[in-house]
N, C-alpha and C. Protein backbone atom coordinates (compact mmCIF):
# COMPACT_ATOMS: atom_id res chain seq x y z
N UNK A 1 -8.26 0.25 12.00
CA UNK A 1 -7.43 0.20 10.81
C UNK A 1 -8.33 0.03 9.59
N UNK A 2 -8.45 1.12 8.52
CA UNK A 2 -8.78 0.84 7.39
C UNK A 2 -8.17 -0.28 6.65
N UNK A 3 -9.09 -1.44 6.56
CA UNK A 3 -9.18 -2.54 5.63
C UNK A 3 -8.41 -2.67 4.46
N UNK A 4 -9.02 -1.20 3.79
CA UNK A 4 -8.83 -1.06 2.31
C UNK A 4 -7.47 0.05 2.00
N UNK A 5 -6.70 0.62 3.06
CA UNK A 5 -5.41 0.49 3.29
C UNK A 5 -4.25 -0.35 3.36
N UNK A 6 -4.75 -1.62 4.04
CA UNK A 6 -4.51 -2.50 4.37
C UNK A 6 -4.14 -3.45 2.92
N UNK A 7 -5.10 -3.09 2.13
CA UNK A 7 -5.34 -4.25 1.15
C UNK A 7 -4.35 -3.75 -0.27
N UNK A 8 -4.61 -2.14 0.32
CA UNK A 8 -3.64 -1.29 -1.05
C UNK A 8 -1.89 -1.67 -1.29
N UNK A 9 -1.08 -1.42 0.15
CA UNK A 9 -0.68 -1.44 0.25
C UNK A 9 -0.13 -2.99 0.14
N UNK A 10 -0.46 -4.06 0.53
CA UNK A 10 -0.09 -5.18 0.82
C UNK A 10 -0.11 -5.67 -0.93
N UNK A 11 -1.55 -5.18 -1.70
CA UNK A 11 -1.16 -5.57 -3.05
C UNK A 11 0.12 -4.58 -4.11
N UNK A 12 0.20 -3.62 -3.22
CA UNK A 12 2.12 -2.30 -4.17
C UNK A 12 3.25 -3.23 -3.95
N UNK A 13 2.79 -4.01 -2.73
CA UNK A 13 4.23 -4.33 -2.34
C UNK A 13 4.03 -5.63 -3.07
N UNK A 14 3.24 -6.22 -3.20
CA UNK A 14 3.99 -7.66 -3.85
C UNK A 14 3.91 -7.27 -5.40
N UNK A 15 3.10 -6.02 -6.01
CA UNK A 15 3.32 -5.87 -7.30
C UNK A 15 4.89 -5.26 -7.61
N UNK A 16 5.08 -4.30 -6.73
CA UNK A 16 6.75 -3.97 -6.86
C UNK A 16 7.59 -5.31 -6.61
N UNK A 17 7.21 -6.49 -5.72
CA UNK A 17 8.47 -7.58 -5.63
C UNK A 17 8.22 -7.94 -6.51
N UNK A 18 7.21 -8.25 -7.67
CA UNK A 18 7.03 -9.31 -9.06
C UNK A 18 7.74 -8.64 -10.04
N UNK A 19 7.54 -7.45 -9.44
CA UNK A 19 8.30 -6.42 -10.95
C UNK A 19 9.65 -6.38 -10.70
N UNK A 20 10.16 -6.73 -9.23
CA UNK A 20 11.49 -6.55 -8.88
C UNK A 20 12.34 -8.09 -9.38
N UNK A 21 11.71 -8.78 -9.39
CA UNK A 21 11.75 -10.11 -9.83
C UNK A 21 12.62 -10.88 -8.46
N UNK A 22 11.89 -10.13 -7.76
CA UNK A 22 12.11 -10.91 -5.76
C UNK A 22 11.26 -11.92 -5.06
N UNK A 23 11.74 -12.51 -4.03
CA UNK A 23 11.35 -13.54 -3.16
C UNK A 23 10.93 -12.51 -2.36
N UNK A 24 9.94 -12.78 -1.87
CA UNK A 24 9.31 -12.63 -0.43
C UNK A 24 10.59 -12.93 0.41
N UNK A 25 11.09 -13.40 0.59
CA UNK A 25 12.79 -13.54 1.56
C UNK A 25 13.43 -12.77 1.29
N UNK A 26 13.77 -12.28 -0.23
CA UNK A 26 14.57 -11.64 -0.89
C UNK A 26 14.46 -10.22 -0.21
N UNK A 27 12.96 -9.81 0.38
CA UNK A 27 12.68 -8.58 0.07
C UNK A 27 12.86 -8.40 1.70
N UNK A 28 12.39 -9.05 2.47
CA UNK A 28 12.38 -9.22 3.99
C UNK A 28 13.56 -9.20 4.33
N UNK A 29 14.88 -10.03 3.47
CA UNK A 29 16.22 -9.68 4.07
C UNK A 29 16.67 -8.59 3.54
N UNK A 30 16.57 -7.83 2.75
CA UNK A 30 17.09 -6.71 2.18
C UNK A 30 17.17 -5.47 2.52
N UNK A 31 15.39 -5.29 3.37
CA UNK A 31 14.40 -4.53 4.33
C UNK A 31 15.02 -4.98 5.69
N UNK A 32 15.83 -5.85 5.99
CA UNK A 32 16.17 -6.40 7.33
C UNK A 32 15.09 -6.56 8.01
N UNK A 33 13.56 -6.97 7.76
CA UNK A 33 12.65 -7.17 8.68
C UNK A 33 12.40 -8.99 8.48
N UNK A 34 11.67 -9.41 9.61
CA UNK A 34 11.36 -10.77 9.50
C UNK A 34 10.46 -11.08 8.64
N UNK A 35 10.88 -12.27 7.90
CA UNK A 35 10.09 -12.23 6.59
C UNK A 35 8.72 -12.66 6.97
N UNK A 36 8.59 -13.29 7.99
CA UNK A 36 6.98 -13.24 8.64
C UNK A 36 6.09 -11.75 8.13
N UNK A 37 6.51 -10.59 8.86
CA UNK A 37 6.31 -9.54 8.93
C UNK A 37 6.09 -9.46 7.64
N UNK A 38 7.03 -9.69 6.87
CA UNK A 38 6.94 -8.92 5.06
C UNK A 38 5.71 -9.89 4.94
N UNK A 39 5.66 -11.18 4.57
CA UNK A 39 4.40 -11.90 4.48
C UNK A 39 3.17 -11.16 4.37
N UNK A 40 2.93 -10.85 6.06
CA UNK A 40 1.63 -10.85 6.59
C UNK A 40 1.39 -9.07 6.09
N UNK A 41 2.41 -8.09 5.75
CA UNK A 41 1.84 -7.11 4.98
C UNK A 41 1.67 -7.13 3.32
N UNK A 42 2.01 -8.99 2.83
CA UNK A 42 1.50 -8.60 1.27
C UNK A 42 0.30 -8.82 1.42
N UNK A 43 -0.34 -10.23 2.19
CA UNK A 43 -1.11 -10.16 2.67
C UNK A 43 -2.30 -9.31 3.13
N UNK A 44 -1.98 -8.51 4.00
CA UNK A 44 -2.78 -6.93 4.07
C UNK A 44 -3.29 -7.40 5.09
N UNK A 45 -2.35 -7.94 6.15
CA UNK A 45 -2.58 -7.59 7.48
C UNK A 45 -2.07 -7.45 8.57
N UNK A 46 -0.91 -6.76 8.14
CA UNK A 46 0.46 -5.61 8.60
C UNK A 46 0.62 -4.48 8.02
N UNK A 47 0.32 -3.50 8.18
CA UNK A 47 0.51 -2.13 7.90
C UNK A 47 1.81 -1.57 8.70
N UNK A 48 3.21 -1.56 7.37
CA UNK A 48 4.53 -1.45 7.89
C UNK A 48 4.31 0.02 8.80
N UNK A 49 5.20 0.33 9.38
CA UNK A 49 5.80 1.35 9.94
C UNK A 49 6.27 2.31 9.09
N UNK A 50 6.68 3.87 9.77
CA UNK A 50 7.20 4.76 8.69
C UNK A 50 8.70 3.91 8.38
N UNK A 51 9.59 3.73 9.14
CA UNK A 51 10.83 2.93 8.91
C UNK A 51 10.48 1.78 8.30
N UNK A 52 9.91 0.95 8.59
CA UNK A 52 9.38 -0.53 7.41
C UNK A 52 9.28 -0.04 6.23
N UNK A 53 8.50 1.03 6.09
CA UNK A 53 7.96 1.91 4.80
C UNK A 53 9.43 1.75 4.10
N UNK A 54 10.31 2.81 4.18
CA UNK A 54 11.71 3.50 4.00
C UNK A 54 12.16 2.30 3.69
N UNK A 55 12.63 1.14 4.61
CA UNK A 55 13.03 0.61 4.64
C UNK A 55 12.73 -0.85 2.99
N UNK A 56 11.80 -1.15 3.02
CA UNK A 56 10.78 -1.51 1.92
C UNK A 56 11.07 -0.57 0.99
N UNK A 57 10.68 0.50 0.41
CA UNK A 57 10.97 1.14 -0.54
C UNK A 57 12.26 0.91 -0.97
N UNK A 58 13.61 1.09 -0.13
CA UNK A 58 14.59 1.36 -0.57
C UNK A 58 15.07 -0.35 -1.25
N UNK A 59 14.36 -1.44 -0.53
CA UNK A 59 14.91 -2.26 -1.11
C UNK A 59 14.15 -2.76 -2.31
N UNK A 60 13.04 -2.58 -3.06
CA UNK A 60 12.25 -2.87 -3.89
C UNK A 60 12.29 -1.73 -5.43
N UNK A 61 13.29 -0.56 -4.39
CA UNK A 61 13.57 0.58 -5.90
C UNK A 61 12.39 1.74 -6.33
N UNK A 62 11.65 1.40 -5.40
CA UNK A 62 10.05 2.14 -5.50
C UNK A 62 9.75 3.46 -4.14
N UNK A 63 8.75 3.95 -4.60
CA UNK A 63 8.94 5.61 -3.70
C UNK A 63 7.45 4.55 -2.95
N UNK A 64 7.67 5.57 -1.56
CA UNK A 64 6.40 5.50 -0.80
C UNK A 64 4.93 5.95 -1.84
N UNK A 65 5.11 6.70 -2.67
CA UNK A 65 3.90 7.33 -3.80
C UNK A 65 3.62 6.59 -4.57
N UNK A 66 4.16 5.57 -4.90
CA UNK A 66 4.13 4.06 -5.77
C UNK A 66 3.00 3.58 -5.04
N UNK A 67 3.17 3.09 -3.55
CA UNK A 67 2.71 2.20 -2.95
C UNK A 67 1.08 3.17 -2.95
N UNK A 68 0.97 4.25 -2.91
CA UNK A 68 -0.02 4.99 -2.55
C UNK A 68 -0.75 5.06 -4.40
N UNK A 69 -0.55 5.44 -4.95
CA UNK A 69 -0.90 5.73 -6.60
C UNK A 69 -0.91 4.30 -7.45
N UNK A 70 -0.03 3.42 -7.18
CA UNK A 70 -0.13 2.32 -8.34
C UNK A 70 0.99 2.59 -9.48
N UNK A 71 1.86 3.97 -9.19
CA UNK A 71 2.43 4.16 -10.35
C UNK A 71 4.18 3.48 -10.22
N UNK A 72 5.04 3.55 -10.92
CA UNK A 72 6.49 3.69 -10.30
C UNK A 72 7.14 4.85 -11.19
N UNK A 73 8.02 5.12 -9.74
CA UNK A 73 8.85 6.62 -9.67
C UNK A 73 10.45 6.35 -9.42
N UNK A 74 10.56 6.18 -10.48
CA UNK A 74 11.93 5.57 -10.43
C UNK A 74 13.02 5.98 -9.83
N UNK A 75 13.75 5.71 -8.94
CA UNK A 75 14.31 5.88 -7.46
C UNK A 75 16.34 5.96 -7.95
């Protein structure tokens, strides 16, 4: 597993929850995943699934290309 995948991604997602103005719970129940799980990928050391992905996106308002670019694509 690239590291620095790892590290990209884990820092989109908690910059989209700060911008979303969400809890780490907030975002884990919304995503229906265990908020452990959401944790340990802001973290950057869970690399979600394509469904986690989807799933994450849809509840944070942000495209998978966000998480990849840094940008937001308003959904």
């Amino acid at each position: 597993m690239d590291e620095a995948v790892l590290i990209q991604v884990g820092s989109g997602l908690r910059g989209a929850r700060v911008r979303a103005g969400m809890t780490q719970l907030e975002v884990a129940e919304a995503a229906c995943l265990p908020p452990e799980a959401y944790v340990r990928m802001e973290c950057g050391k869970l690399l979600p699934t394509v469904p986690m992905l989807v799933a994450l996106c849809r509840a944070l308002r942000i495209s998978a290309e966000w998480l990849r670019v840094g940008s937001v694509s308003p959904r």
